[in-house]
PDB file of N, CA and C in Angstrom:
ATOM      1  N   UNK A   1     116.667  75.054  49.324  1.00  0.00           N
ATOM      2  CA  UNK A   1     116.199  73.737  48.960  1.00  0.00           C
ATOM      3  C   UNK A   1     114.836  73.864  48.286  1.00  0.00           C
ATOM      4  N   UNK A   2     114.438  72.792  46.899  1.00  0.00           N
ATOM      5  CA  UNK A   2     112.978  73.285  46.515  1.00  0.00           C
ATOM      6  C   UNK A   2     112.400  71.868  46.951  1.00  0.00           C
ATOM      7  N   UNK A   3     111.606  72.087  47.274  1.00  0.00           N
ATOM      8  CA  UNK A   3     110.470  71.146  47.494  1.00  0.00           C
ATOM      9  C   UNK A   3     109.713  71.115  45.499  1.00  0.00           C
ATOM     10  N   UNK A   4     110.017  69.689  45.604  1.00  0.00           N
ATOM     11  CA  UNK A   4     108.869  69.198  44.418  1.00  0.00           C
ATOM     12  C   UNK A   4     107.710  68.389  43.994  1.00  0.00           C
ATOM     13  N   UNK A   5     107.702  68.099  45.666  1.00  0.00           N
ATOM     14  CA  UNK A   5     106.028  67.826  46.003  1.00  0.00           C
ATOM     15  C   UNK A   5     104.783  68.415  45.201  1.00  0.00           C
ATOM     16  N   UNK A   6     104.354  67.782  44.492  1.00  0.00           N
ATOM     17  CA  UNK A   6     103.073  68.382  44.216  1.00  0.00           C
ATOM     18  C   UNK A   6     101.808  68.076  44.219  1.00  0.00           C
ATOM     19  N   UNK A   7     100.827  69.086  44.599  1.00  0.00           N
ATOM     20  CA  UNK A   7      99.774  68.488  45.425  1.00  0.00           C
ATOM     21  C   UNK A   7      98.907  69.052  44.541  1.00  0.00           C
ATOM     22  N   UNK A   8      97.366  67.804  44.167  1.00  0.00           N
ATOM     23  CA  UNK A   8      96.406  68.247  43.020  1.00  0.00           C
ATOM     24  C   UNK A   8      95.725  69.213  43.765  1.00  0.00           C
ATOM     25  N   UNK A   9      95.788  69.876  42.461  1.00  0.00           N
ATOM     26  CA  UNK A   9      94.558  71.205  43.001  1.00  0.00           C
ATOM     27  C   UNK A   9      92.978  70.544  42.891  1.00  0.00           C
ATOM     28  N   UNK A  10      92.459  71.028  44.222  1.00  0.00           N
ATOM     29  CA  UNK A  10      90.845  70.961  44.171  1.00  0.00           C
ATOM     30  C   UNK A  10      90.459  72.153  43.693  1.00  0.00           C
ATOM     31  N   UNK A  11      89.281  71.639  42.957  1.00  0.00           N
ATOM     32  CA  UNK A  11      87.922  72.666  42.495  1.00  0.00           C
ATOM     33  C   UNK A  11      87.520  73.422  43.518  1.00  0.00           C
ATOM     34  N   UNK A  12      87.521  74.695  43.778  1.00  0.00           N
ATOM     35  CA  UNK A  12      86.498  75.275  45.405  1.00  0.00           C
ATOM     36  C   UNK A  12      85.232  75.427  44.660  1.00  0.00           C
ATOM     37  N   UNK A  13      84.703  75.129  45.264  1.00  0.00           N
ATOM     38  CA  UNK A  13      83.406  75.058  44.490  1.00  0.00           C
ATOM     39  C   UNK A  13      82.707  76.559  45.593  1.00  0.00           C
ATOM     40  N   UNK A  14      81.988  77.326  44.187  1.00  0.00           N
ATOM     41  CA  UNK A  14      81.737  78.388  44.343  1.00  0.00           C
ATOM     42  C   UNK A  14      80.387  78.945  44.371  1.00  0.00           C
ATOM     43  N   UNK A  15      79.107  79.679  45.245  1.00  0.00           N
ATOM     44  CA  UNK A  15      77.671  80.030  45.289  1.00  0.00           C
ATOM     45  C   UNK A  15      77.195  81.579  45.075  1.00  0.00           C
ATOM     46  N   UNK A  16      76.538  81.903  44.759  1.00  0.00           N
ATOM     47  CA  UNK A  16      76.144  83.068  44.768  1.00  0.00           C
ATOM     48  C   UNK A  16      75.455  83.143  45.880  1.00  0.00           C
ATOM     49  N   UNK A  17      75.873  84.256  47.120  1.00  0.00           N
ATOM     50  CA  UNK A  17      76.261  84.161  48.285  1.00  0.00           C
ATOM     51  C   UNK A  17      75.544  85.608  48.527  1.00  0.00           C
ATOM     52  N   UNK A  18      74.206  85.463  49.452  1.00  0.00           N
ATOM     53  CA  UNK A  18      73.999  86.922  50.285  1.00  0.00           C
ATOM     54  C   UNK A  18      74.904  87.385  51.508  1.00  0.00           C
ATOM     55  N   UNK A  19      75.339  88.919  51.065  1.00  0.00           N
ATOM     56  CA  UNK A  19      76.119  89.460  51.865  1.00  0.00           C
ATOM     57  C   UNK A  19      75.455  90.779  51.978  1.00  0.00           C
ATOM     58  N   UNK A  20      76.619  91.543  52.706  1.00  0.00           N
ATOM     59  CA  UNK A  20      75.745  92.561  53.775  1.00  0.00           C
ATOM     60  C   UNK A  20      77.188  93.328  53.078  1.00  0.00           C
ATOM     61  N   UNK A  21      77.284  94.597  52.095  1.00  0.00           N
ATOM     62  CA  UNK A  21      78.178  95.437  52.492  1.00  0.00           C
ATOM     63  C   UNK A  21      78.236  97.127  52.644  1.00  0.00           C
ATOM     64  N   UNK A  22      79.202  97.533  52.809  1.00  0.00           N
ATOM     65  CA  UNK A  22      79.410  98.756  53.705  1.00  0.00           C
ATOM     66  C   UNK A  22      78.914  99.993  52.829  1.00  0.00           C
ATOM     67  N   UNK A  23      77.791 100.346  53.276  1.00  0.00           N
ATOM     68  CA  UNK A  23      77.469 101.747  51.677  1.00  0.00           C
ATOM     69  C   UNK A  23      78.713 103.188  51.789  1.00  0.00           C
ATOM     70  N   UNK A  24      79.574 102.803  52.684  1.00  0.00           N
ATOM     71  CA  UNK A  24      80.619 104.076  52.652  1.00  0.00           C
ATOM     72  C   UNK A  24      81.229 103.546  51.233  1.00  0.00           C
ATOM     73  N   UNK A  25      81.707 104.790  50.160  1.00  0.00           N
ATOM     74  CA  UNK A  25      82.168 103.999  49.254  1.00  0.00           C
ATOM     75  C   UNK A  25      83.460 103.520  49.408  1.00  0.00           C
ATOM     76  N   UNK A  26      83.991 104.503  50.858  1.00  0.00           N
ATOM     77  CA  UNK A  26      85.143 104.535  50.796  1.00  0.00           C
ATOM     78  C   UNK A  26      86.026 103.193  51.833  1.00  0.00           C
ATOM     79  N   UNK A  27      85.262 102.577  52.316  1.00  0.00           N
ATOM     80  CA  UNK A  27      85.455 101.252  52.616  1.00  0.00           C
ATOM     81  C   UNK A  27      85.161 100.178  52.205  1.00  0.00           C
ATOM     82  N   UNK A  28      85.645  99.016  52.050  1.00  0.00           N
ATOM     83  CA  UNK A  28      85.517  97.858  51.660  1.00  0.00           C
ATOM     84  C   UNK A  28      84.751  96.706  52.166  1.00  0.00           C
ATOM     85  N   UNK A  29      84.202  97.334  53.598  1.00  0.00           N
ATOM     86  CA  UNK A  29      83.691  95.918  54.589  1.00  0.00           C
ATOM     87  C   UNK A  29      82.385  95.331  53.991  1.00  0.00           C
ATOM     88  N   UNK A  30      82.495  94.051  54.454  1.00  0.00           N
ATOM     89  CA  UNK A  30      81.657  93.141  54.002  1.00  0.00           C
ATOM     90  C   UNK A  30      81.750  91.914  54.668  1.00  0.00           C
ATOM     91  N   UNK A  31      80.520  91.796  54.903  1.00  0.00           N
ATOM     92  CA  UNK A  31      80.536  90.176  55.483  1.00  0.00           C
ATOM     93  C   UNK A  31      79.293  89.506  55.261  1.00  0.00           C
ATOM     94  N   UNK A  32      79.060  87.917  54.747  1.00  0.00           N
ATOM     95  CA  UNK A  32      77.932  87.224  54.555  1.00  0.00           C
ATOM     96  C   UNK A  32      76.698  86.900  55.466  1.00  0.00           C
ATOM     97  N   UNK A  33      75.793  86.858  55.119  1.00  0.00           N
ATOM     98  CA  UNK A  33      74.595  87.198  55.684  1.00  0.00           C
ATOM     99  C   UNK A  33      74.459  85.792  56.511  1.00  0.00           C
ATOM    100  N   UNK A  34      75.117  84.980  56.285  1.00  0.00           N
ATOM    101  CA  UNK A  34      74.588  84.177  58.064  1.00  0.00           C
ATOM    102  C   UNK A  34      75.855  84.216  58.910  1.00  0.00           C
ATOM    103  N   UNK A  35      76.632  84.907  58.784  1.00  0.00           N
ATOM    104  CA  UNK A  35      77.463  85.593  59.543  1.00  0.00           C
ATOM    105  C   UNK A  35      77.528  86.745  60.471  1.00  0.00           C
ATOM    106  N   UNK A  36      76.286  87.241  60.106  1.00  0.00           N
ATOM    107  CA  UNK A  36      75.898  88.477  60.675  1.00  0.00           C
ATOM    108  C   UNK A  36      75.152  88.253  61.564  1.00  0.00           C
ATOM    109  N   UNK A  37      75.122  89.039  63.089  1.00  0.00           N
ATOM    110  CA  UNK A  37      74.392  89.027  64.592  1.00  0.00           C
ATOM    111  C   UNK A  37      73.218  89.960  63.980  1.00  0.00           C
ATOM    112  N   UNK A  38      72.897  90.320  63.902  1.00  0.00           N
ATOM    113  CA  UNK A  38      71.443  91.248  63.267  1.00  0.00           C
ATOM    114  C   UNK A  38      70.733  91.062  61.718  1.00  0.00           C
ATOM    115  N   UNK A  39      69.546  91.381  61.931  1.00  0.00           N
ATOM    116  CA  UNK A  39      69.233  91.657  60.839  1.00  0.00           C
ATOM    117  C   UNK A  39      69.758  93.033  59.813  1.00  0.00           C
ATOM    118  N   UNK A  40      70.269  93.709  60.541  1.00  0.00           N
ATOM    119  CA  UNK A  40      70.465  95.539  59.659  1.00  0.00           C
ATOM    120  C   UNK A  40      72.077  95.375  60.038  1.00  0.00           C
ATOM    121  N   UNK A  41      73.249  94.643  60.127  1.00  0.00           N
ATOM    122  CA  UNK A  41      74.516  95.223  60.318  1.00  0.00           C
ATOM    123  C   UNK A  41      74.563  96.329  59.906  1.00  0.00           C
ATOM    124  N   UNK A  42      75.228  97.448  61.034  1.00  0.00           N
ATOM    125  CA  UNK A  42      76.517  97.922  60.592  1.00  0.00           C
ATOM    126  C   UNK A  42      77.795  97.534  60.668  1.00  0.00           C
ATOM    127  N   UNK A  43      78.795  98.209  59.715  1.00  0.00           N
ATOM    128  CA  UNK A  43      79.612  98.023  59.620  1.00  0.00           C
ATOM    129  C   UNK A  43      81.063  97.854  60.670  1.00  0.00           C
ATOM    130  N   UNK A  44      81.430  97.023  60.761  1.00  0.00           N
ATOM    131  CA  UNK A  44      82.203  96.811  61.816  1.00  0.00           C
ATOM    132  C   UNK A  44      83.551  97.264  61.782  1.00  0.00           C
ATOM    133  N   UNK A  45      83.872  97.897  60.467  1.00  0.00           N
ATOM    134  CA  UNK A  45      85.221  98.848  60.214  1.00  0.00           C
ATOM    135  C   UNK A  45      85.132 100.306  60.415  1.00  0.00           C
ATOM    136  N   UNK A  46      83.828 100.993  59.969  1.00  0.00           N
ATOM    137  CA  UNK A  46      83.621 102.070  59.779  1.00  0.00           C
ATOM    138  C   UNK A  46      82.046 102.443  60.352  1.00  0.00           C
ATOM    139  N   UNK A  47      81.559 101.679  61.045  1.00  0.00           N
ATOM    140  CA  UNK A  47      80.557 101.797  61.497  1.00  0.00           C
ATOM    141  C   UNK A  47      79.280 102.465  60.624  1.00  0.00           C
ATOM    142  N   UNK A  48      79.335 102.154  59.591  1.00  0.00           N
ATOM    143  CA  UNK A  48      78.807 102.787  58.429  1.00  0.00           C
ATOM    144  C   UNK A  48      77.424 101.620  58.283  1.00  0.00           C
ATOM    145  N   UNK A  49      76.094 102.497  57.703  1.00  0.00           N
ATOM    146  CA  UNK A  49      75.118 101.238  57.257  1.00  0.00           C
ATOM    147  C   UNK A  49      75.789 100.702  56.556  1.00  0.00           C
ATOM    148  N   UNK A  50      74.936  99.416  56.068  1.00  0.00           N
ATOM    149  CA  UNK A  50      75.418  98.301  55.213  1.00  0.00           C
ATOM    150  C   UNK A  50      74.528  97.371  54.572  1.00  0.00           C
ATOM    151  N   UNK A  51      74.429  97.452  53.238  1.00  0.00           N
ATOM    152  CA  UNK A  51      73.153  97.178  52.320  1.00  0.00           C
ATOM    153  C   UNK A  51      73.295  95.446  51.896  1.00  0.00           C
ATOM    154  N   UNK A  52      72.420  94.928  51.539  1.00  0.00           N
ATOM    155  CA  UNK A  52      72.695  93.800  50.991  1.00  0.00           C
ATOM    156  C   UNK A  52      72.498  93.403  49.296  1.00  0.00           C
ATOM    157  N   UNK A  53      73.815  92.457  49.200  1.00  0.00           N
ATOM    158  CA  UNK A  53      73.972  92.431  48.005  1.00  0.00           C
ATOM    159  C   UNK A  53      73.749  90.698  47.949  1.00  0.00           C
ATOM    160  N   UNK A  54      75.020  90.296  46.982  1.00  0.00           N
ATOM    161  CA  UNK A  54      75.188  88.817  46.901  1.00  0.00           C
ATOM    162  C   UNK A  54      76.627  88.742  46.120  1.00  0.00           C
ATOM    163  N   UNK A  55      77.526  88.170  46.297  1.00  0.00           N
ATOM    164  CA  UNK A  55      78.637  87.913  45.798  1.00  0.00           C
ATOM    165  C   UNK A  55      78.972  86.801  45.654  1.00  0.00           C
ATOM    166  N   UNK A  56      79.858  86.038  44.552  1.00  0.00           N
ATOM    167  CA  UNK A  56      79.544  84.495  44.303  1.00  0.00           C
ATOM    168  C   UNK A  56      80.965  83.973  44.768  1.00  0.00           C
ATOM    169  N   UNK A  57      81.263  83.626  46.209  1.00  0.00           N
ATOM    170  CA  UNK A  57      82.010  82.990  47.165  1.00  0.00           C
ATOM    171  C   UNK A  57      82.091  81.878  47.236  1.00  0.00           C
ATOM    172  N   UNK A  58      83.325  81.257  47.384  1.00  0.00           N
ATOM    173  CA  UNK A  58      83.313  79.574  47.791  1.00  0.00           C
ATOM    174  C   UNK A  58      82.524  79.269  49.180  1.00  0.00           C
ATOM    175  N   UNK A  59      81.756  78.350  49.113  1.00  0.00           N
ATOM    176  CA  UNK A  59      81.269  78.030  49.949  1.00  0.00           C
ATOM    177  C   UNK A  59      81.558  77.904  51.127  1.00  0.00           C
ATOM    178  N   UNK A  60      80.886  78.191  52.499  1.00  0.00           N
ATOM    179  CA  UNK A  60      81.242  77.739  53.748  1.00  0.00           C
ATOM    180  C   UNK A  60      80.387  77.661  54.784  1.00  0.00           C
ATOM    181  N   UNK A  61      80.192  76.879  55.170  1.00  0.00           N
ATOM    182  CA  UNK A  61      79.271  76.318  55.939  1.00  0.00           C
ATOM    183  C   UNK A  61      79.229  77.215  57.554  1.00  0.00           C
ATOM    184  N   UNK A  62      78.406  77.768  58.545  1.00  0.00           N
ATOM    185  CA  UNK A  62      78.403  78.483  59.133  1.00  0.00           C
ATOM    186  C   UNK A  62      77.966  76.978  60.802  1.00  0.00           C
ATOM    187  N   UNK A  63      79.197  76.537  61.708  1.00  0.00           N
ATOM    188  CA  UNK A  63      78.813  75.665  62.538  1.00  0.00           C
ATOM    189  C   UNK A  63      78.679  76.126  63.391  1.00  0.00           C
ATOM    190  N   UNK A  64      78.509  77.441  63.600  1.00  0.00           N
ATOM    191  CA  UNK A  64      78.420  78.156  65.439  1.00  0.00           C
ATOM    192  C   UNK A  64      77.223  77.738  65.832  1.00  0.00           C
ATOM    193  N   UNK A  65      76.435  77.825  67.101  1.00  0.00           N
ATOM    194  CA  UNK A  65      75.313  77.463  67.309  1.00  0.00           C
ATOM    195  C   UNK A  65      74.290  78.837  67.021  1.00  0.00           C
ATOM    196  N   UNK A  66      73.323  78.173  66.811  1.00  0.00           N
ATOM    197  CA  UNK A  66      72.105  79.364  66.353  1.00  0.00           C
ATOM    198  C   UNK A  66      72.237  80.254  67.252  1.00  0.00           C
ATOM    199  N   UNK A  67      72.290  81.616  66.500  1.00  0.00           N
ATOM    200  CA  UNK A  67      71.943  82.846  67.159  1.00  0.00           C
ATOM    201  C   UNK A  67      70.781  83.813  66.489  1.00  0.00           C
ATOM    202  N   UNK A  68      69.912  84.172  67.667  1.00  0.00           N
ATOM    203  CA  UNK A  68      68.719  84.846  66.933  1.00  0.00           C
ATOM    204  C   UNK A  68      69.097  86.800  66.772  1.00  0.00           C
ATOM    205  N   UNK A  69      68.856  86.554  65.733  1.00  0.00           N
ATOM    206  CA  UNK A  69      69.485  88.183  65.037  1.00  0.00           C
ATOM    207  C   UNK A  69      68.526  89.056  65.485  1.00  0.00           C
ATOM    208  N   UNK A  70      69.376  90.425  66.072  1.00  0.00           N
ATOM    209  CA  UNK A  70      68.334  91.097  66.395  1.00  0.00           C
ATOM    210  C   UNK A  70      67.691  92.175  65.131  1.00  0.00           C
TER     211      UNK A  70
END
């Protein structure tokens, strides 16, 4: 059966976004900087340091309650 519902596409609206990623080259991890429990992550795949960059991500708002980074 096809469904021919169609639903408008929204805009994601998109930021240039500080992130934290993995200096192994050979992994991919990465995660955004108010996402992160510390100031210095490591890497949580490969336990590898992890440098900061910025990558331009759709936005998302971070609602957990404040945590102070160590």
């Amino acid at each position: 059966m096809y469904n021919s519902r169609k639903k408008p596409l929204e805009d994601v609206v998109t930021e240039l976004t500080v992130i934290w990623a993995c200096s192994n080259e050979n992994c991919m991890g990465w995660m955004r900087d108010n996402f992160a429990f510390s100031t210095t992550p490591v890497c949580p795949q490969c336990k590898s340091a992890m440098v900061k960059g910025e990558k331009l991500l759709p936005v998302v708002e971070n609602t957990s309650p404040s945590q102070s980074k160590e």
